[in-house]
PDB file of N, CA and C in Angstrom:
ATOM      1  N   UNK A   1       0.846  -1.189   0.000  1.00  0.00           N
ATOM      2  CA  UNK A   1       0.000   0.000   0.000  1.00  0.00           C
ATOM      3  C   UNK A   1       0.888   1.248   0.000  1.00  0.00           C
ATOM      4  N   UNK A   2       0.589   2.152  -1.102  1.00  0.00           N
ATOM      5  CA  UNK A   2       1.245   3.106  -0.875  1.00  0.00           C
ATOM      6  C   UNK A   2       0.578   4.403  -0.151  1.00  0.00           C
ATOM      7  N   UNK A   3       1.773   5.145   1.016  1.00  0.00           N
ATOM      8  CA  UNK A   3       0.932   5.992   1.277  1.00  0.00           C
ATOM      9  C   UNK A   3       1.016   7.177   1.238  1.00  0.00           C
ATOM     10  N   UNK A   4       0.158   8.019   1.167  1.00  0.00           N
ATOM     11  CA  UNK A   4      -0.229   9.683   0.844  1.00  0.00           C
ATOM     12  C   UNK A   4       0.779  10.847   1.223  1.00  0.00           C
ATOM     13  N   UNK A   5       1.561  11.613   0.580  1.00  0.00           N
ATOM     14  CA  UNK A   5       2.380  12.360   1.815  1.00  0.00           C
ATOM     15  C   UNK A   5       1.001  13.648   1.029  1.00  0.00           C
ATOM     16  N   UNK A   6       2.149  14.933   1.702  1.00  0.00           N
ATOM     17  CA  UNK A   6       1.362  15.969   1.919  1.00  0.00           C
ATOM     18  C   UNK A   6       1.058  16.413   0.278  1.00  0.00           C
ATOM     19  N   UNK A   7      -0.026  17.412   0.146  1.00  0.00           N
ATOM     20  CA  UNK A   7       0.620  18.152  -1.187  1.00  0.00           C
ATOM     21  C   UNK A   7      -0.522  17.050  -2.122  1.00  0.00           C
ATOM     22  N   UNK A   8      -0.407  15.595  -1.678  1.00  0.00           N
ATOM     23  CA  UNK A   8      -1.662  14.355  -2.840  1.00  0.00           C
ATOM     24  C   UNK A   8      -3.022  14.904  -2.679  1.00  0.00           C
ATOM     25  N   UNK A   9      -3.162  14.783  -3.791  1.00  0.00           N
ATOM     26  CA  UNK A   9      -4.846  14.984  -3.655  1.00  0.00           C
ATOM     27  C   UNK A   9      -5.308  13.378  -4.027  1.00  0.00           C
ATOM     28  N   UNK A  10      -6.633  12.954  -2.708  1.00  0.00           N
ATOM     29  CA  UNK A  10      -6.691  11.820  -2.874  1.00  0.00           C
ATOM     30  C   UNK A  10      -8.113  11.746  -2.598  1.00  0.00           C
ATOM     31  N   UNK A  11      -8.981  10.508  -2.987  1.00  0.00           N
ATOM     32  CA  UNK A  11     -10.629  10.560  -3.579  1.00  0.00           C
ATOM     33  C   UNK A  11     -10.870   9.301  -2.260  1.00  0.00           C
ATOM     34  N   UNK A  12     -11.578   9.469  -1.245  1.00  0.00           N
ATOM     35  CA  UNK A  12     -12.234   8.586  -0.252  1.00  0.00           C
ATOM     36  C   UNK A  12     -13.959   8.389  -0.387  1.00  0.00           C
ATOM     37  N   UNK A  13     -14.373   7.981   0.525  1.00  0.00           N
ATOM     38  CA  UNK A  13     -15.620   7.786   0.323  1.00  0.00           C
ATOM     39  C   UNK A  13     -16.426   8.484  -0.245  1.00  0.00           C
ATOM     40  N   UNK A  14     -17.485   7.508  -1.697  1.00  0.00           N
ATOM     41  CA  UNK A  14     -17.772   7.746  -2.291  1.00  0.00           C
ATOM     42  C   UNK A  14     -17.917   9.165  -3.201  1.00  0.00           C
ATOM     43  N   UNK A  15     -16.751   9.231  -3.759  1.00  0.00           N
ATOM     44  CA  UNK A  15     -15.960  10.203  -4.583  1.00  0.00           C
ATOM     45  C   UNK A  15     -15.507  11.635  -4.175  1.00  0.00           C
ATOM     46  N   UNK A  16     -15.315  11.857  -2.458  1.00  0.00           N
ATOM     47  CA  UNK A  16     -14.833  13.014  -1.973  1.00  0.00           C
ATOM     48  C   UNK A  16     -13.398  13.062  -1.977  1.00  0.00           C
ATOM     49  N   UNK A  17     -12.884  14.101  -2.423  1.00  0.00           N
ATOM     50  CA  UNK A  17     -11.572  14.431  -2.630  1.00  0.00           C
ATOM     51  C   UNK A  17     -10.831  15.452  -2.117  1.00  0.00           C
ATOM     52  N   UNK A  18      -9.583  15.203  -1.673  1.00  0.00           N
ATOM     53  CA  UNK A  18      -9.013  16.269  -0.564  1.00  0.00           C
ATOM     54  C   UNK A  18      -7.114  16.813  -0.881  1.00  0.00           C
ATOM     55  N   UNK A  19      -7.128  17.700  -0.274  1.00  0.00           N
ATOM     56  CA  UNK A  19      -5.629  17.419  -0.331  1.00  0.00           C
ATOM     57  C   UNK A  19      -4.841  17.403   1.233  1.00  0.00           C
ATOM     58  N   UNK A  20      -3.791  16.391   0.725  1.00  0.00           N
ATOM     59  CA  UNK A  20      -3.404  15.965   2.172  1.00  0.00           C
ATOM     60  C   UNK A  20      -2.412  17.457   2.878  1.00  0.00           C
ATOM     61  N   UNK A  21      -2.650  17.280   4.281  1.00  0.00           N
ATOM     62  CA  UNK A  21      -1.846  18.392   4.918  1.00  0.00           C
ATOM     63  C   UNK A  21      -0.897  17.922   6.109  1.00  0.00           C
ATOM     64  N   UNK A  22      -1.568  16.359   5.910  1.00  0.00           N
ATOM     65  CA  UNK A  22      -0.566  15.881   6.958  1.00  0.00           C
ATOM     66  C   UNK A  22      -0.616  14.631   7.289  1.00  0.00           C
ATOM     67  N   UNK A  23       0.709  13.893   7.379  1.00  0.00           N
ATOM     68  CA  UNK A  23       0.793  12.009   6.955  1.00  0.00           C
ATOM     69  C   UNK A  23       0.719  11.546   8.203  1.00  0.00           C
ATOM     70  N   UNK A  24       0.027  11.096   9.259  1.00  0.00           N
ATOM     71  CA  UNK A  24       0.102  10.138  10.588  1.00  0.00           C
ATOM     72  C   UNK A  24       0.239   8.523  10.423  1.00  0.00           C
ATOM     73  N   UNK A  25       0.648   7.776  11.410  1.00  0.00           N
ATOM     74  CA  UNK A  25       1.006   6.697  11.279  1.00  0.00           C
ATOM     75  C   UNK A  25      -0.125   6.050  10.621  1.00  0.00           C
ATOM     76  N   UNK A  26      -1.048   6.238  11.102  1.00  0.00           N
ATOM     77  CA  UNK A  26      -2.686   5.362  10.392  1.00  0.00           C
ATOM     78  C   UNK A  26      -3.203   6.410   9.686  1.00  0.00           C
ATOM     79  N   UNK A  27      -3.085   7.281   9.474  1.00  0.00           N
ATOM     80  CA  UNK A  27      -4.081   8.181   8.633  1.00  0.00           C
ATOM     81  C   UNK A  27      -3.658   9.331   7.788  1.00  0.00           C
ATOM     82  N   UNK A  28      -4.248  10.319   7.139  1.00  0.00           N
ATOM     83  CA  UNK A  28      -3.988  11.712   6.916  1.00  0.00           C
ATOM     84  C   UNK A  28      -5.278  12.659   7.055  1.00  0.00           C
ATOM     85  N   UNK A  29      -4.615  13.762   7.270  1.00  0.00           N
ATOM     86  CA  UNK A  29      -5.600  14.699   7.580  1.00  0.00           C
ATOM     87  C   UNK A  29      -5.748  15.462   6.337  1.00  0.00           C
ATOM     88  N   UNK A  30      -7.486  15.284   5.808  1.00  0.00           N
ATOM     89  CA  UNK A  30      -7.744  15.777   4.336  1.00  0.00           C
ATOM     90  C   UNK A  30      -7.611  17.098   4.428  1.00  0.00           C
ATOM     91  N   UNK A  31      -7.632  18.504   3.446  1.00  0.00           N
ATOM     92  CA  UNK A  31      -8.288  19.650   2.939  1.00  0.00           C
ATOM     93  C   UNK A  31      -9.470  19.590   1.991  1.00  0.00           C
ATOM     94  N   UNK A  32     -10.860  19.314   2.332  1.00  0.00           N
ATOM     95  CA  UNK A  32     -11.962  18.958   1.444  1.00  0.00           C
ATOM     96  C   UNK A  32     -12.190  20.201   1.135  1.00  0.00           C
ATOM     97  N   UNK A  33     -12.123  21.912   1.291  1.00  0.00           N
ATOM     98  CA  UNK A  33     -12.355  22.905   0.723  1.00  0.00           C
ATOM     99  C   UNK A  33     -11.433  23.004  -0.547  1.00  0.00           C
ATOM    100  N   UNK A  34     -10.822  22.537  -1.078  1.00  0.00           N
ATOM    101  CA  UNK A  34     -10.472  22.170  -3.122  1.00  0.00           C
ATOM    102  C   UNK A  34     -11.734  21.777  -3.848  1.00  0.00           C
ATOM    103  N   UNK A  35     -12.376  21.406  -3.700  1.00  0.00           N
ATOM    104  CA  UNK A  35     -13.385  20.786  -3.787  1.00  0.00           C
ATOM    105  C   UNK A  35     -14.339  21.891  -4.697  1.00  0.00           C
ATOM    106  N   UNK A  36     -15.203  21.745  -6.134  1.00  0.00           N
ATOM    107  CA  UNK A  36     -15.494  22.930  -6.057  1.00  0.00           C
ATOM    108  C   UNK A  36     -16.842  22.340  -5.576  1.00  0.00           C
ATOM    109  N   UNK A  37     -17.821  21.796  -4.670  1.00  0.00           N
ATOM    110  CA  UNK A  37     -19.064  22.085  -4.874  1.00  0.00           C
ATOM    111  C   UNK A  37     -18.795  21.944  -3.058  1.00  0.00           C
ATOM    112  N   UNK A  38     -17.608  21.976  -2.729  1.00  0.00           N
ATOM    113  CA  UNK A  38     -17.540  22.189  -0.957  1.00  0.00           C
ATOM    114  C   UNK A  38     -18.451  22.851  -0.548  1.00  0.00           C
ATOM    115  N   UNK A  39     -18.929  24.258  -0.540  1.00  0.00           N
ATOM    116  CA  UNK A  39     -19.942  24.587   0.078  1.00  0.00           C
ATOM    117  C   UNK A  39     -21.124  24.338   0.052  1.00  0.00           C
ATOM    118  N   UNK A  40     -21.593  23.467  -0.888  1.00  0.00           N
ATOM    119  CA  UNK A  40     -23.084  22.785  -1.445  1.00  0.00           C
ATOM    120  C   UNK A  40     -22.796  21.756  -0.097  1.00  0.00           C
ATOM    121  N   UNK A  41     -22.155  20.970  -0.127  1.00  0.00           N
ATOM    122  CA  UNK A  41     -21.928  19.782   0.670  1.00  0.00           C
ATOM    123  C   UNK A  41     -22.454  19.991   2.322  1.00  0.00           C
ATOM    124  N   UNK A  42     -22.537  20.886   2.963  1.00  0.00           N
ATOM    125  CA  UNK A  42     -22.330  21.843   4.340  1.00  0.00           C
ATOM    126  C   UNK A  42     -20.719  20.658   5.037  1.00  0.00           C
ATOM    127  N   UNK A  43     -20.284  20.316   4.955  1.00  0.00           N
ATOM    128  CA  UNK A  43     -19.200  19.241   5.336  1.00  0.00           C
ATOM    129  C   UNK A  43     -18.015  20.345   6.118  1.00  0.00           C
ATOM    130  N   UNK A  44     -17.282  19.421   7.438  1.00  0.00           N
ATOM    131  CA  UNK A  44     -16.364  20.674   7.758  1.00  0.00           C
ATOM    132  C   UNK A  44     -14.926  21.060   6.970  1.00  0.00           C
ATOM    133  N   UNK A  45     -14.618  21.620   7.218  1.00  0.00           N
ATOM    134  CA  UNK A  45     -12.874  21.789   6.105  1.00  0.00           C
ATOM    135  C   UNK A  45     -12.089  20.695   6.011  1.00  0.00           C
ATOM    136  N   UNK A  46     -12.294  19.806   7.053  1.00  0.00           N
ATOM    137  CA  UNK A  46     -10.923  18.576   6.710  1.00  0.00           C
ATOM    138  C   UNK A  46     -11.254  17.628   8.029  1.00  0.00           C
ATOM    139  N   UNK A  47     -10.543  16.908   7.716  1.00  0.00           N
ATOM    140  CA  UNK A  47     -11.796  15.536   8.012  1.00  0.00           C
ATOM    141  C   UNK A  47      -9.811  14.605   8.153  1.00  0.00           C
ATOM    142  N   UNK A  48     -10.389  13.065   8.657  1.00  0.00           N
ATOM    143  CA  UNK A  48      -9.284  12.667   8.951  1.00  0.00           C
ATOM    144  C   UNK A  48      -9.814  11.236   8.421  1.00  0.00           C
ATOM    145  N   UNK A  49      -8.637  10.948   7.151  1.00  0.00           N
ATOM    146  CA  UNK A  49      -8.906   9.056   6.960  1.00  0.00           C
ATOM    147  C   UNK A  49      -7.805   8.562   6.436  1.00  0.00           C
ATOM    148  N   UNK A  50      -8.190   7.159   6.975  1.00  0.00           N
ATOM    149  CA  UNK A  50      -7.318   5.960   7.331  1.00  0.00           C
ATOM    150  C   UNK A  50      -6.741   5.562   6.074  1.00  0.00           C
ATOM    151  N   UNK A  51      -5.208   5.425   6.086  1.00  0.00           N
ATOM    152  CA  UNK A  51      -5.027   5.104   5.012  1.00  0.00           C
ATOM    153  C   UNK A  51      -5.567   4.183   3.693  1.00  0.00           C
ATOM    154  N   UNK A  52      -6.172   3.181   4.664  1.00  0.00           N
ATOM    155  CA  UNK A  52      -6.935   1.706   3.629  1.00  0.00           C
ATOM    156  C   UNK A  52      -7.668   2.631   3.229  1.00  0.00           C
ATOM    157  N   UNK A  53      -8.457   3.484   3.282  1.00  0.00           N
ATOM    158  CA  UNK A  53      -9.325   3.593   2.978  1.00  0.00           C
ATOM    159  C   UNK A  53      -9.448   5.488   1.983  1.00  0.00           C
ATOM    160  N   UNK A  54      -8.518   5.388   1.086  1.00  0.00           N
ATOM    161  CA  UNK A  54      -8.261   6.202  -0.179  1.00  0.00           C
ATOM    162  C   UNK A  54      -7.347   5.786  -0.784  1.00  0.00           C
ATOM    163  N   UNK A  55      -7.378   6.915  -2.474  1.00  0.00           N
ATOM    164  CA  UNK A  55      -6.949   6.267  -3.296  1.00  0.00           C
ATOM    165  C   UNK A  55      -5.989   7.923  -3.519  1.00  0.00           C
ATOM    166  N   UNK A  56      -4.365   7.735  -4.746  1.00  0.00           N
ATOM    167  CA  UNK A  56      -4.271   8.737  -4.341  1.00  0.00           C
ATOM    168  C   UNK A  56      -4.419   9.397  -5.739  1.00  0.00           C
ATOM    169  N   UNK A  57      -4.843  10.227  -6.241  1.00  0.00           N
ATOM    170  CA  UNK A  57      -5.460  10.500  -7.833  1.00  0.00           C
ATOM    171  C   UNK A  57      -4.268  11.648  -8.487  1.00  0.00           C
ATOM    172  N   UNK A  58      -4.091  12.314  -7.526  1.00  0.00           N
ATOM    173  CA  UNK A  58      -2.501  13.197  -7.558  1.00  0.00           C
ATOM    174  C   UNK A  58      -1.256  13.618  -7.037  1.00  0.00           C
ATOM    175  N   UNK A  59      -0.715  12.612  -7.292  1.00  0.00           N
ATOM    176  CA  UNK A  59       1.031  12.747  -6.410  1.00  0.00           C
ATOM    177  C   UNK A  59       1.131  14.258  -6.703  1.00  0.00           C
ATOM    178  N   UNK A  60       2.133  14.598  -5.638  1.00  0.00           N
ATOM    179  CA  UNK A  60       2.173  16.119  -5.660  1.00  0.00           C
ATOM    180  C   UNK A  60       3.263  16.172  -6.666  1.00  0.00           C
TER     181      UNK A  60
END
């Protein structure tokens, strides 16, 4: 498994996409405001997931 450093923009549950700001042993902490329909969503700015569980769509 490869995993996310900072700077990736990467697509988690069901097709939300973020950019990473920061690599933890189990996880990263997203930026979901890239996003353009973020404010449609009401969702908060950044959110935290587990590595298994994204994909990474843009190496920085």
């Amino acid at each position: 498994m490869t995993k996310a450093e900072v700077g990736n923009i990467v697509e988690f549950k069901n097709g939300l996409q973020g950019m990473v700001e920061k690599v933890n042993e189990n996880s990263v902490i997203v930026d979901l405001t890239i996003m353009d329909n973020f404010d449609d969503l009401e969702l908060e700015e950044k959110t935290v997931v587990n590595h298994k569980n994204y994909t990474i769509i843009n190496p920085s």
